[in-house]
N, C-alpha and C. Protein backbone atom coordinates (compact mmCIF):
# COMPACT_ATOMS: atom_id res chain seq x y z
N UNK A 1 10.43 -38.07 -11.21
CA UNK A 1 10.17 -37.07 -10.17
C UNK A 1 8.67 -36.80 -10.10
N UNK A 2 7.76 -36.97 -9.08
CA UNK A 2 6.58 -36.55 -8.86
C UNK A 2 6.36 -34.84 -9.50
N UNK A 3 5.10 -35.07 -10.01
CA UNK A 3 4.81 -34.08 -10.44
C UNK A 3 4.49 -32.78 -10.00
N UNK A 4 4.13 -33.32 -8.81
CA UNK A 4 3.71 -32.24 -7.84
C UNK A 4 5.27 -31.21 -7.41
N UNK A 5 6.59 -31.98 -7.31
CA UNK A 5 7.54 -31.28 -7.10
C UNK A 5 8.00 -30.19 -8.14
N UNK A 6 7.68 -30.88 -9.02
CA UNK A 6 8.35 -29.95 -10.70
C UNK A 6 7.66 -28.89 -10.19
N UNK A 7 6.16 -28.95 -10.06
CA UNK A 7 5.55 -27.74 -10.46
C UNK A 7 5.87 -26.71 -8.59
N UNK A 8 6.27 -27.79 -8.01
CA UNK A 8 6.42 -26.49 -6.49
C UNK A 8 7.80 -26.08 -6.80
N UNK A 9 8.89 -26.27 -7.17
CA UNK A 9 9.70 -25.94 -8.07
C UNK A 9 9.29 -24.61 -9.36
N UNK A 10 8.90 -24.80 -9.91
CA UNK A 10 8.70 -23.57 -11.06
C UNK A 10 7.78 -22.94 -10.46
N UNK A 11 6.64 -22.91 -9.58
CA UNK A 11 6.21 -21.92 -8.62
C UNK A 11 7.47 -21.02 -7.81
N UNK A 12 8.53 -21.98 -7.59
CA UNK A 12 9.25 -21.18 -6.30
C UNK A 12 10.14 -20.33 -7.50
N UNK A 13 10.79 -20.86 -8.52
CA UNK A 13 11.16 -20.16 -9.46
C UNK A 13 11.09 -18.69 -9.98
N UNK A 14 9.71 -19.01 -10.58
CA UNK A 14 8.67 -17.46 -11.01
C UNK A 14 8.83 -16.67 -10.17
N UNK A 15 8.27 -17.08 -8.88
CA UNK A 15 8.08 -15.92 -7.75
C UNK A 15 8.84 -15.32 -7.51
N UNK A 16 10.53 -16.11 -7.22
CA UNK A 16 12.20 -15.60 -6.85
C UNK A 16 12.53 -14.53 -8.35
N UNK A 17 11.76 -15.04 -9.03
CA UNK A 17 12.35 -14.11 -9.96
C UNK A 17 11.93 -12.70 -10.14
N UNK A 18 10.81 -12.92 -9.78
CA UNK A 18 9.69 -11.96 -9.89
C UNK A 18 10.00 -10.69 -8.57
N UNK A 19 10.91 -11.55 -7.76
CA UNK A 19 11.16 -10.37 -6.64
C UNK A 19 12.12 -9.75 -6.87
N UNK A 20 13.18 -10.66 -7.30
CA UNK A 20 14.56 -10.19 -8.04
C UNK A 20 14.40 -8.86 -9.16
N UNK A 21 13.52 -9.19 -10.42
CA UNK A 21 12.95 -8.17 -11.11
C UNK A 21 12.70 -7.75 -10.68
N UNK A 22 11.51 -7.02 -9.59
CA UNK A 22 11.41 -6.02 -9.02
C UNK A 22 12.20 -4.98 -8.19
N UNK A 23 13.07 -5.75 -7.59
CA UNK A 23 14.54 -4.77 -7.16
C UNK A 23 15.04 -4.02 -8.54
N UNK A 24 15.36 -4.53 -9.42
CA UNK A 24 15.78 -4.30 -10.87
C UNK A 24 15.77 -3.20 -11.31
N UNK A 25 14.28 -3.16 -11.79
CA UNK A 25 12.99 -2.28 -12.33
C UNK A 25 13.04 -1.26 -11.43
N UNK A 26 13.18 -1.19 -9.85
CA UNK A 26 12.53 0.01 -9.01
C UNK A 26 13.88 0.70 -9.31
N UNK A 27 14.93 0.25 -9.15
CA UNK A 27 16.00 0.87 -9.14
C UNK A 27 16.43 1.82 -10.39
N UNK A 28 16.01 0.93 -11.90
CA UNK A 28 15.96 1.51 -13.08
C UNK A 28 15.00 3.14 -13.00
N UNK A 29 13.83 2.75 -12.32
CA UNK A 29 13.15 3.66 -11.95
C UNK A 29 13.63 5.09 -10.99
N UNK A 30 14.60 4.87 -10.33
CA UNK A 30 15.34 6.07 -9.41
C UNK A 30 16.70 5.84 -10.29
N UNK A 31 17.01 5.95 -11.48
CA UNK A 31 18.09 6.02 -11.85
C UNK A 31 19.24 5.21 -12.29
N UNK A 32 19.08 4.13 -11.61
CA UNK A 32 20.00 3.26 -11.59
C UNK A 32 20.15 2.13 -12.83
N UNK A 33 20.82 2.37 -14.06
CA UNK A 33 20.39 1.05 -15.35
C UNK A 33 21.36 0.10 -14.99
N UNK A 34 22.06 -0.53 -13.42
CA UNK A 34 23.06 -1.13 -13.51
C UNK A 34 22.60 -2.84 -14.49
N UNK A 35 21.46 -3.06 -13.76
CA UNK A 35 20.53 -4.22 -13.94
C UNK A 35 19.79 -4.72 -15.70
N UNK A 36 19.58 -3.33 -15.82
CA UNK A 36 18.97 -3.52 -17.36
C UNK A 36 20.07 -3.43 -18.48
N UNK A 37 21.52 -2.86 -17.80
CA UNK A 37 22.68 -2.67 -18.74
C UNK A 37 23.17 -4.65 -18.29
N UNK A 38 23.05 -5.80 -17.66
CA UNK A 38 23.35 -6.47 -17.42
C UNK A 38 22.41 -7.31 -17.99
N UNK A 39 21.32 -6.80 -18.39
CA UNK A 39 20.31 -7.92 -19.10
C UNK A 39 19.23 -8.79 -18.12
N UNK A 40 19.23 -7.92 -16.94
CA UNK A 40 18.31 -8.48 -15.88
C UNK A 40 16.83 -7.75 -16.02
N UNK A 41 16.94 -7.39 -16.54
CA UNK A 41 15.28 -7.13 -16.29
C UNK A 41 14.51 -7.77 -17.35
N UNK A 42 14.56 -9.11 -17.68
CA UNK A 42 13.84 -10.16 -18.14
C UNK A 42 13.41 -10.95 -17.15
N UNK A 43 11.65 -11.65 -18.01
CA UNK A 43 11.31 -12.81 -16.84
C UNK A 43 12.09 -13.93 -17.82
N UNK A 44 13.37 -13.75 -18.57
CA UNK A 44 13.61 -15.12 -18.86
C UNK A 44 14.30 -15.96 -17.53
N UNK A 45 13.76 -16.95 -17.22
CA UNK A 45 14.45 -17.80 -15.77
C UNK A 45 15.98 -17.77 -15.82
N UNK A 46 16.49 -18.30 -16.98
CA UNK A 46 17.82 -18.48 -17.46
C UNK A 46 18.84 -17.35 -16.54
N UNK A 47 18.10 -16.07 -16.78
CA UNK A 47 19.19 -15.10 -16.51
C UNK A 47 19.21 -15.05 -15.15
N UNK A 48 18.22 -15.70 -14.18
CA UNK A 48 18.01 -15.78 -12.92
C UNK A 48 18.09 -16.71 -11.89
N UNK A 49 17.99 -17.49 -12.57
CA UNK A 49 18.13 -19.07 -11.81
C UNK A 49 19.94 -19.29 -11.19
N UNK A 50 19.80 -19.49 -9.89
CA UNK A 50 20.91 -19.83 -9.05
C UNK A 50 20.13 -21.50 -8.77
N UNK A 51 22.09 -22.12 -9.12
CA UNK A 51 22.10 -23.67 -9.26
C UNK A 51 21.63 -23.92 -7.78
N UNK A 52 21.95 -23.34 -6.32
CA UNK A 52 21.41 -23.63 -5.39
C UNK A 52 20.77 -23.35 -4.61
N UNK A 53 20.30 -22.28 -5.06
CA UNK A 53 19.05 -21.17 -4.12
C UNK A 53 18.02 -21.87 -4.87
N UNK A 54 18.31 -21.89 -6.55
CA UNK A 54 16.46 -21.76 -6.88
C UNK A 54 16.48 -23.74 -7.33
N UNK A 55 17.25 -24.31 -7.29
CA UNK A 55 17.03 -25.62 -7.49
C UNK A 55 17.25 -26.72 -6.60
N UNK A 56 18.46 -26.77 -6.03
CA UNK A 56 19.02 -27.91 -4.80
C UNK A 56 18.52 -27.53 -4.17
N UNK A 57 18.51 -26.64 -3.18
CA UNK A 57 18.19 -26.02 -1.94
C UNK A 57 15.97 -26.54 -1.98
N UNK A 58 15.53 -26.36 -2.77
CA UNK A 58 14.37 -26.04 -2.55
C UNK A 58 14.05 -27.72 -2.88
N UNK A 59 14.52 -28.25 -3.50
CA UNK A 59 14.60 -29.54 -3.90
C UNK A 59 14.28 -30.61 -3.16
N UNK A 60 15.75 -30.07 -2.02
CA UNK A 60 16.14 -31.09 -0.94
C UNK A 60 14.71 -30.78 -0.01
N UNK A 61 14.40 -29.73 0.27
CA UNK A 61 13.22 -28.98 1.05
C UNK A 61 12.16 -29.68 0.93
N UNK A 62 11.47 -29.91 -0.17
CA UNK A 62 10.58 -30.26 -1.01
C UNK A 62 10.55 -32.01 -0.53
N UNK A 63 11.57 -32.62 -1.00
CA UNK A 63 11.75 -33.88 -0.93
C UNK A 63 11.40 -34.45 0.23
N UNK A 64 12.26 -33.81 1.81
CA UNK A 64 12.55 -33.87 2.62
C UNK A 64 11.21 -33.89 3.48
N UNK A 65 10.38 -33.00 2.70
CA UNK A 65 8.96 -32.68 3.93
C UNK A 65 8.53 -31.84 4.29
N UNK A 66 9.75 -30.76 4.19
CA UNK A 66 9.64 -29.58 5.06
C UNK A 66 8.48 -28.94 4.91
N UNK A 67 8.42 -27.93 6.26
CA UNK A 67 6.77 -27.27 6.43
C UNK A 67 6.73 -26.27 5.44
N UNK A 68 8.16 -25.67 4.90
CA UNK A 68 8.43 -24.46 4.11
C UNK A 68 8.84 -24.66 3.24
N UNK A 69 9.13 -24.29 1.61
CA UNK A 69 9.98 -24.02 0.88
C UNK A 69 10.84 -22.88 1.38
N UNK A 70 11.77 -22.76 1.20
CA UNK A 70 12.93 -21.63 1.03
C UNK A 70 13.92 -21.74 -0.53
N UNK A 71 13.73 -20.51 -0.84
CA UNK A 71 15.18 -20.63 -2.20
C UNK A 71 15.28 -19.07 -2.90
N UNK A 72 16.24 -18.92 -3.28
CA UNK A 72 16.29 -17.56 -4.22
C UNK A 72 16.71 -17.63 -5.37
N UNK A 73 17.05 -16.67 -6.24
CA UNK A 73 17.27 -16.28 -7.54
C UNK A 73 18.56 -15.76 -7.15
N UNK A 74 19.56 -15.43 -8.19
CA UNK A 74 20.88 -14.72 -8.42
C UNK A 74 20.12 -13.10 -8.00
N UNK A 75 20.63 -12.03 -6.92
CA UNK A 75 20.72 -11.03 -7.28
C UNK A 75 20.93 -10.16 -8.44
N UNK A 76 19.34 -9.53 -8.41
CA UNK A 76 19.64 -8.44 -9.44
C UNK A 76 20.25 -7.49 -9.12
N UNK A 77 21.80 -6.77 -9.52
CA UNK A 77 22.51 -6.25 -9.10
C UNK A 77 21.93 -4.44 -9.57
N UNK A 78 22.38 -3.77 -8.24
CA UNK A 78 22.29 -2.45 -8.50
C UNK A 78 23.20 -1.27 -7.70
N UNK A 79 23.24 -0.32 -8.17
CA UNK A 79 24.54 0.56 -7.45
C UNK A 79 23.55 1.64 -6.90
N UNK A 80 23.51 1.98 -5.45
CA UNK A 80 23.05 2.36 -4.73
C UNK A 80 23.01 3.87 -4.73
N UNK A 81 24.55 4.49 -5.10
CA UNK A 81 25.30 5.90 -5.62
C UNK A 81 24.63 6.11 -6.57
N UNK A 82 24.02 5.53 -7.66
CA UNK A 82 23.29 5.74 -8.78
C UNK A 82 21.92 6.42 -8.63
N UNK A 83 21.54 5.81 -7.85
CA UNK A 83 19.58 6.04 -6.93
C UNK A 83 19.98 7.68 -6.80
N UNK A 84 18.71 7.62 -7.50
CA UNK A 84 18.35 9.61 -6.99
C UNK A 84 17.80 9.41 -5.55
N UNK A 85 17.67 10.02 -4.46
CA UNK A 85 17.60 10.06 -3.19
C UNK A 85 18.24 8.61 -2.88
N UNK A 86 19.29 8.89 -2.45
CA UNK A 86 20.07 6.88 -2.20
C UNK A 86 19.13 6.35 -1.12
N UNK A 87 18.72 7.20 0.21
CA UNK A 87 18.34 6.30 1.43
C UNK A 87 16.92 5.69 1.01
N UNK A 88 16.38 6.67 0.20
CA UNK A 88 14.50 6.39 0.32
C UNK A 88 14.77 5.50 -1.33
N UNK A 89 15.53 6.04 -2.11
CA UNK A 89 15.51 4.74 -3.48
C UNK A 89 16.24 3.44 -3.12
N UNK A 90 16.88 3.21 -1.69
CA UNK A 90 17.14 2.05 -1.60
C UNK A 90 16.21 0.92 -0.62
N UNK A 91 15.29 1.67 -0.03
CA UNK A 91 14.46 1.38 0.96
C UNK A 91 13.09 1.14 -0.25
N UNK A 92 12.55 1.77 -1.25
CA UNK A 92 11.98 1.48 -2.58
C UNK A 92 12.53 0.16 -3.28
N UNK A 93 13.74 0.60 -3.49
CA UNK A 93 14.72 -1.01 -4.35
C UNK A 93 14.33 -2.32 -3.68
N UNK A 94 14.65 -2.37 -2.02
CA UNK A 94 14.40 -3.19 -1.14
C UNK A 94 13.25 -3.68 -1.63
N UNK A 95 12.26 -3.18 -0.70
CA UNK A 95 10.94 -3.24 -0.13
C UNK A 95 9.93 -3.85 -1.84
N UNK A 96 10.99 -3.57 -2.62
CA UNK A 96 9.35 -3.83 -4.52
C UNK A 96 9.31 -4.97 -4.40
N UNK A 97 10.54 -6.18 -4.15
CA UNK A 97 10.40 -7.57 -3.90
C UNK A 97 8.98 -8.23 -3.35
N UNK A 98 9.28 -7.63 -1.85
CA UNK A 98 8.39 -8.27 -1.01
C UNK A 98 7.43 -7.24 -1.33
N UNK A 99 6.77 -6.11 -2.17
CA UNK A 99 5.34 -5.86 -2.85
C UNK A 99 4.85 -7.04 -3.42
N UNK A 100 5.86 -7.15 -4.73
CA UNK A 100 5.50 -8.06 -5.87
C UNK A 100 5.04 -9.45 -4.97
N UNK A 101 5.82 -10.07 -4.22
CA UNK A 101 5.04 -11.37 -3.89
C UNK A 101 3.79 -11.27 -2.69
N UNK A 102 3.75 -9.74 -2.39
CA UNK A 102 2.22 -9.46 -1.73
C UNK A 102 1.19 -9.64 -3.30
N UNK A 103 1.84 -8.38 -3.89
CA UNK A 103 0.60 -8.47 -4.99
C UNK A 103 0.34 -9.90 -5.77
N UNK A 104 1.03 -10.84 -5.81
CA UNK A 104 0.96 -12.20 -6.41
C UNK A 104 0.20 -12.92 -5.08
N UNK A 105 0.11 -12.53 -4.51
CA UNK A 105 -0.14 -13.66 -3.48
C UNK A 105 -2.04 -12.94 -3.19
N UNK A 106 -2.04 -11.66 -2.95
CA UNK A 106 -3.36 -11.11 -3.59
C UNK A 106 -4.32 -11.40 -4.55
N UNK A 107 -3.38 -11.46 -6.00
CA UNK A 107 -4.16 -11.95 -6.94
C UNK A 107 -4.76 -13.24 -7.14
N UNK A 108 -3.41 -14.14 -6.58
CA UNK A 108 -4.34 -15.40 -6.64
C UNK A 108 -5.32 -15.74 -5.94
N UNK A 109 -5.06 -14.89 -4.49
CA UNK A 109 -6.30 -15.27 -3.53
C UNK A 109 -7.98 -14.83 -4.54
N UNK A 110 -7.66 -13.53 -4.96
CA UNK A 110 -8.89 -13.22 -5.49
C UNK A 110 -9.35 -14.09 -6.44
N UNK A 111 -8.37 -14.77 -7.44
CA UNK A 111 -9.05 -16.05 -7.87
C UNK A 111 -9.44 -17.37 -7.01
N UNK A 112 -9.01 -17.65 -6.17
CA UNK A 112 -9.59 -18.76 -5.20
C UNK A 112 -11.03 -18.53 -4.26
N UNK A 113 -10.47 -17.11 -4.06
CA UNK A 113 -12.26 -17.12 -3.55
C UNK A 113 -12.89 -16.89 -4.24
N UNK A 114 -12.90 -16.79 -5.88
CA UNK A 114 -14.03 -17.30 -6.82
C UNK A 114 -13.86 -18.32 -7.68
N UNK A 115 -13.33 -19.73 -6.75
CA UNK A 115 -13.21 -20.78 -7.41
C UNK A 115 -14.24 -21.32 -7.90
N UNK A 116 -15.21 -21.08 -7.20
CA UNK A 116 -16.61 -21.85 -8.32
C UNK A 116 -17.63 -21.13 -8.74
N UNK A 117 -17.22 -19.97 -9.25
CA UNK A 117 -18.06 -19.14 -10.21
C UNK A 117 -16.95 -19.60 -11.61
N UNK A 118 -15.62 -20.04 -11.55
CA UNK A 118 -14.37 -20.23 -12.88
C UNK A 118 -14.45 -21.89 -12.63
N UNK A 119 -14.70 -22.50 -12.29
CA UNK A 119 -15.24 -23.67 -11.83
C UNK A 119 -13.65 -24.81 -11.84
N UNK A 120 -12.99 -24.04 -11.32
CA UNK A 120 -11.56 -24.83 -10.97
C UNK A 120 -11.33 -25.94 -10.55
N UNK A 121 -10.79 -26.93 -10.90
CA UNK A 121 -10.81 -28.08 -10.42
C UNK A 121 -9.74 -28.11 -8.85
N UNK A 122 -9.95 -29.34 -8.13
CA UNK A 122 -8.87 -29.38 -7.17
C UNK A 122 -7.69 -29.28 -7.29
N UNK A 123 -7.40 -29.89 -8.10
CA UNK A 123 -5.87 -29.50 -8.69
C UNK A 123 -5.05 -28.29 -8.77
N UNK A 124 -6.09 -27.94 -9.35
CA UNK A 124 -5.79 -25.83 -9.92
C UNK A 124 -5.83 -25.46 -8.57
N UNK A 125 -7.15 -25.77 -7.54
CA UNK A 125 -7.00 -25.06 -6.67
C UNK A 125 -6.04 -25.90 -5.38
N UNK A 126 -5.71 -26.45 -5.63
CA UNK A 126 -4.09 -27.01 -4.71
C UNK A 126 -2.80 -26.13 -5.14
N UNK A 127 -3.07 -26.34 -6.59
CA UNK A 127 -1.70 -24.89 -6.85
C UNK A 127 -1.67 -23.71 -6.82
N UNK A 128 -2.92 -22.94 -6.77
CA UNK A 128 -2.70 -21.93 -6.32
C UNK A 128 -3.09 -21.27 -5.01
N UNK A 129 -3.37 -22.29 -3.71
CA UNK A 129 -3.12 -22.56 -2.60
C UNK A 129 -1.89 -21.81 -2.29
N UNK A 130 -0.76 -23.12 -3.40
CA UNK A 130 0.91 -23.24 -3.18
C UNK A 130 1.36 -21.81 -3.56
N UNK A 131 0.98 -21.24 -4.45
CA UNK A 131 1.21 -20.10 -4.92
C UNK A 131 0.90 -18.88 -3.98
N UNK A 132 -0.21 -18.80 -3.33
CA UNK A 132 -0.36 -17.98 -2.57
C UNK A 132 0.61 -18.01 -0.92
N UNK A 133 1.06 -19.58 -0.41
CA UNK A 133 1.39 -20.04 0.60
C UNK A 133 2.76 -19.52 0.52
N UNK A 134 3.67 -19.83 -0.51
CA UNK A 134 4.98 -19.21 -1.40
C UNK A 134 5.29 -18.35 -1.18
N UNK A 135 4.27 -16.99 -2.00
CA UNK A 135 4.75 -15.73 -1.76
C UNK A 135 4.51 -15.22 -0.59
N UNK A 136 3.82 -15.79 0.48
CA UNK A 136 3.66 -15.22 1.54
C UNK A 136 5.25 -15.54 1.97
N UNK A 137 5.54 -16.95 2.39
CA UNK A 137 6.64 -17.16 2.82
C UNK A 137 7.66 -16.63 2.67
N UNK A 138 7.87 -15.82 1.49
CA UNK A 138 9.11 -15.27 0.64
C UNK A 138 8.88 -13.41 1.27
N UNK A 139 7.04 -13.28 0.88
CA UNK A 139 7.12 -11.70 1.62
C UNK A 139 7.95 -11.85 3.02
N UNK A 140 7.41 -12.91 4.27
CA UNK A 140 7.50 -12.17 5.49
C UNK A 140 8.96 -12.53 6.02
N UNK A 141 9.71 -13.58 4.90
CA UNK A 141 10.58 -14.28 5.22
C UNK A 141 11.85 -12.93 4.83
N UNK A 142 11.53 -12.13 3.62
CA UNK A 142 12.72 -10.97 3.50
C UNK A 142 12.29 -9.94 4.60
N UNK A 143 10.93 -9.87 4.88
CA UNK A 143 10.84 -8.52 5.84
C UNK A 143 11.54 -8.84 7.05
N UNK A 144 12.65 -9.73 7.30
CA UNK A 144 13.32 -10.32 8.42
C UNK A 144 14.37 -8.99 8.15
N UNK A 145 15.48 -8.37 9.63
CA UNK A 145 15.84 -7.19 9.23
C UNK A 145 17.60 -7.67 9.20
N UNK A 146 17.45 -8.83 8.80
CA UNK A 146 19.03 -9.76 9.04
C UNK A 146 19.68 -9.07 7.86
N UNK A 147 21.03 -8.76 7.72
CA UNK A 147 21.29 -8.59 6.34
C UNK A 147 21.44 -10.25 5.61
N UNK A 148 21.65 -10.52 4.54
CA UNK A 148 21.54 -9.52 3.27
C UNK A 148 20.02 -9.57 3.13
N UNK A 149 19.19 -9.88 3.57
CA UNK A 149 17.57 -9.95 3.41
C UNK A 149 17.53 -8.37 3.31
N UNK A 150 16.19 -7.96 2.73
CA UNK A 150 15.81 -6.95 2.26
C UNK A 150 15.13 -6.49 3.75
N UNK A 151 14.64 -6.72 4.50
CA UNK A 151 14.11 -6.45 5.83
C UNK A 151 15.35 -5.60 6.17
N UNK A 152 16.47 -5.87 6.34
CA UNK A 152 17.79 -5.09 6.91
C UNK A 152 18.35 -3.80 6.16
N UNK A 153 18.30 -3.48 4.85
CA UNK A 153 17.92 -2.56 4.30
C UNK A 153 16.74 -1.35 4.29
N UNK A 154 15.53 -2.00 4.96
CA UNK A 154 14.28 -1.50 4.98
C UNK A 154 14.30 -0.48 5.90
N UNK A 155 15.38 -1.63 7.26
CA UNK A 155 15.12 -1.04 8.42
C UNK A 155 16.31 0.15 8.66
N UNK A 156 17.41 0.03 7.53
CA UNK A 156 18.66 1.38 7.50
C UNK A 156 17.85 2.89 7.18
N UNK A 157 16.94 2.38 6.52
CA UNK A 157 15.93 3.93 5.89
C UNK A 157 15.37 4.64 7.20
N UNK A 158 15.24 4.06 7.88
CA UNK A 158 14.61 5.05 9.52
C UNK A 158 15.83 5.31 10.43
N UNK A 159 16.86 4.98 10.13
CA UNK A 159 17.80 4.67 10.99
C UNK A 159 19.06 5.77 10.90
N UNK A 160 19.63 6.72 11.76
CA UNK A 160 20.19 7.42 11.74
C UNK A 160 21.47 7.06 10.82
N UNK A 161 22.18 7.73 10.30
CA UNK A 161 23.54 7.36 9.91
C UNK A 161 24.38 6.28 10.40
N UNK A 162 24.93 6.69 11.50
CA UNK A 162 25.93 6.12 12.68
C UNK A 162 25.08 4.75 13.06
N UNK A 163 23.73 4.15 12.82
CA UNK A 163 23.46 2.87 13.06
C UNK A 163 23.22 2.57 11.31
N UNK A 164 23.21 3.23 10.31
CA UNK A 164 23.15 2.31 9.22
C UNK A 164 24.86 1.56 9.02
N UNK A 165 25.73 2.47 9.41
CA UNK A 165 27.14 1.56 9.07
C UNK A 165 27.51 0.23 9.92
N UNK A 166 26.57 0.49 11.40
CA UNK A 166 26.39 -1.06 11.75
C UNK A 166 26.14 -2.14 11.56
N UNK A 167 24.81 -1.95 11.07
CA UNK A 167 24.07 -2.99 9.95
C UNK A 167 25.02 -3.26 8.86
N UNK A 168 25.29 -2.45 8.08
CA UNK A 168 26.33 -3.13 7.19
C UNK A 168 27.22 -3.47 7.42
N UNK A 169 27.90 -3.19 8.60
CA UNK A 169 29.07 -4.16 8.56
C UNK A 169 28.70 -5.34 9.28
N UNK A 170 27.32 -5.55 9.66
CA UNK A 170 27.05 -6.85 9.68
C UNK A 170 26.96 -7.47 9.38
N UNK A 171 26.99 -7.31 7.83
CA UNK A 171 26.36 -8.08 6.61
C UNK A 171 27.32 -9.19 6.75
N UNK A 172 28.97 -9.18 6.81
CA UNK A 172 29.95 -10.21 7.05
C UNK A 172 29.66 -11.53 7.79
N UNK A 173 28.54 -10.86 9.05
CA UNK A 173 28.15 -12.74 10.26
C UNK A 173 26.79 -12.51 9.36
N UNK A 174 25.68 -12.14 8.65
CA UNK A 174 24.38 -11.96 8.17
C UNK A 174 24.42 -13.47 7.89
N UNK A 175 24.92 -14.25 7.67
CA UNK A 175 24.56 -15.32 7.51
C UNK A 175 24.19 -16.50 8.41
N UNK A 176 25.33 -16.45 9.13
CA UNK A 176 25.33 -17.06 10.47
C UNK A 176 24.42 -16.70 11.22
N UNK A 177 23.83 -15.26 11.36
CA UNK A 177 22.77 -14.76 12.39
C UNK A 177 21.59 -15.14 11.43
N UNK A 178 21.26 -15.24 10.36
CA UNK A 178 20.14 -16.07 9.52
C UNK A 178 20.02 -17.07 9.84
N UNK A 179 21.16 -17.99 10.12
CA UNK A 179 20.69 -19.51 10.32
C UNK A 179 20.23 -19.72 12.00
N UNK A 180 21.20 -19.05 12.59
CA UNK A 180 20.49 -18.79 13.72
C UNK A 180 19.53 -18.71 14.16
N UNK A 181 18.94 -17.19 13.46
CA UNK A 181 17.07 -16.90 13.43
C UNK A 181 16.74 -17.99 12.91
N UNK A 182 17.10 -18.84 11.92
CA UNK A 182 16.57 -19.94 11.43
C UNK A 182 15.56 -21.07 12.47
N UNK A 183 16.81 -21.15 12.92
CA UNK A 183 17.02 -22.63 13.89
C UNK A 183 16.01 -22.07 15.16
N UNK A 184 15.96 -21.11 16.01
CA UNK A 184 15.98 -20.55 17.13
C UNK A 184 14.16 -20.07 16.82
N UNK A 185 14.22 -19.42 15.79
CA UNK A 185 12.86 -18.39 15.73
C UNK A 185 12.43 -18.28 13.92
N UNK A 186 12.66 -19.25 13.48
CA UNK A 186 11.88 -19.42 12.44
C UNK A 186 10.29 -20.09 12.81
N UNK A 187 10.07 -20.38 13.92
CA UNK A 187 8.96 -20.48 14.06
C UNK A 187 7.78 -19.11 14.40
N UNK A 188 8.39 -18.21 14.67
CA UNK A 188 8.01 -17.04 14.36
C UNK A 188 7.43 -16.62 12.82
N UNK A 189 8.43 -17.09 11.89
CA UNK A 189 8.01 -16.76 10.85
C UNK A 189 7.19 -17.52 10.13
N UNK A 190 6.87 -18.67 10.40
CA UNK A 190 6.12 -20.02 10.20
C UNK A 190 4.38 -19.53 10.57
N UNK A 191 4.64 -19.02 11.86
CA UNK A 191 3.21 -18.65 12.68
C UNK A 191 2.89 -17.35 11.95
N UNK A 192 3.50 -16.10 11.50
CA UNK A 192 3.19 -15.18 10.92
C UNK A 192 2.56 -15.67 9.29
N UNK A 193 3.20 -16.16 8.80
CA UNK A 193 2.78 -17.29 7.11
C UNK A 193 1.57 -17.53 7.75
N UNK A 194 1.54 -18.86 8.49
CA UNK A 194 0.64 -19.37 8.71
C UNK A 194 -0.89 -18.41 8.67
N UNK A 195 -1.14 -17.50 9.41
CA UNK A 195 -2.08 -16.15 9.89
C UNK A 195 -2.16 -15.59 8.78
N UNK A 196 -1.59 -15.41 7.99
CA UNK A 196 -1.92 -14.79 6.92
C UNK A 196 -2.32 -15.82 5.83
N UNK A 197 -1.83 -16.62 5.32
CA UNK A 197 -2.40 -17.63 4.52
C UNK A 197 -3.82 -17.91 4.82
N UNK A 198 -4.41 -17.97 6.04
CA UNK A 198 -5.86 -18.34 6.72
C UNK A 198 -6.44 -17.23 6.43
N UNK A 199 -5.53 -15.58 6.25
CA UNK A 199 -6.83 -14.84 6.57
C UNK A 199 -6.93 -14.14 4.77
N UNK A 200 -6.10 -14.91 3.55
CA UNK A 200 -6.12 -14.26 2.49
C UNK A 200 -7.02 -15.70 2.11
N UNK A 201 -7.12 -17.10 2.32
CA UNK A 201 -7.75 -18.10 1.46
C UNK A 201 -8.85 -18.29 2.46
């Protein structure tokens, strides 16, 4: 296997996990130990890694050409009834994901634009290109308001009562209307990545 895949692979890994933990953690934080009583709030991969979100799926992607990676981690599970303020600790729970792969995608930039004061080779700075390109993809790709994406949660927190039980019972086609947006207007989300990747490297 080219080397270059392993490592866009354990890039896409870290990051999925890293968003996953952060749902985890925020939730532990408003109350909720469903996650840390389950043994999720480790960065061990093991406890996180889904056989086809975080490996086939990104694999075939990878192999294939594609302009994007896409893949996830196993949900870090949490009970919503648990959250001290449920609407604003679940709109917190949501939303720490897509922080964490802003703030990762931040940090590395700040090391790339001082690639040659640390005197990085091309290499280093090809991967953390990928690293920054990643978490963007993964931020703007959950701020989508489809369920089960975290965007659709985000958007129940402004949303009167009587339209949050809509959304959830959407969650049942959320998939189908994902692939949809996929197919139809993922180039939307391609052009948003794109604009931001240019204006953080």
């Amino acid at each position: 296997m080219d080397i270059n895949i392993i490592f866009q692979l354990a890039i896409l890994i870290v990051s999925v996990m890293a968003h996953e933990v952060a749902h985890g953690a925020t939730a532990y934080l408003f109350g909720d130990p469903t996650a840390k009583n389950q043994g999720r709030l480790t960065l061990n991969p093991i406890k996180h890694i889904d056989l086809f979100g975080s490996i086939i799926l990104p694999l075939v992607l990878v192999i294939s050409g594609s302009s994007f990676i896409l893949g996830w981690a196993k949900p870090v599970p949490y009970n919503p009834y648990n959250l001290r303020n449920r609407r604003w600790g679940e709109f917190c729970v949501s939303i720490a994901g897509i922080i964490v792969n802003l703030l990762i995608a931040l940090f590395f930039a700040l090391i790339l634009n001082f690639h040659q004061n640390l005197g990085l080779s091309a290499p280093a700075q090809y991967l953390i290109k990928y690293i920054i390109f990643l978490n963007l993809v993964l931020m703007v790709f959950n701020l989508v308001p489809i369920p089960p994406l975290d965007g659709s949660k985000i958007l129940i927190a402004f949303l009167p009562d009587r339209y949050e039980r809509f959304v959830i019972s959407m969650e049942r086609y959320g998939l189908f209307v994902l692939i949809v947006f996929i197919v139809f207007f993922g180039w939307i989300v391609s052009d948003i990545v794109s604009w931001l990747f240019n204006l953080f490297v």
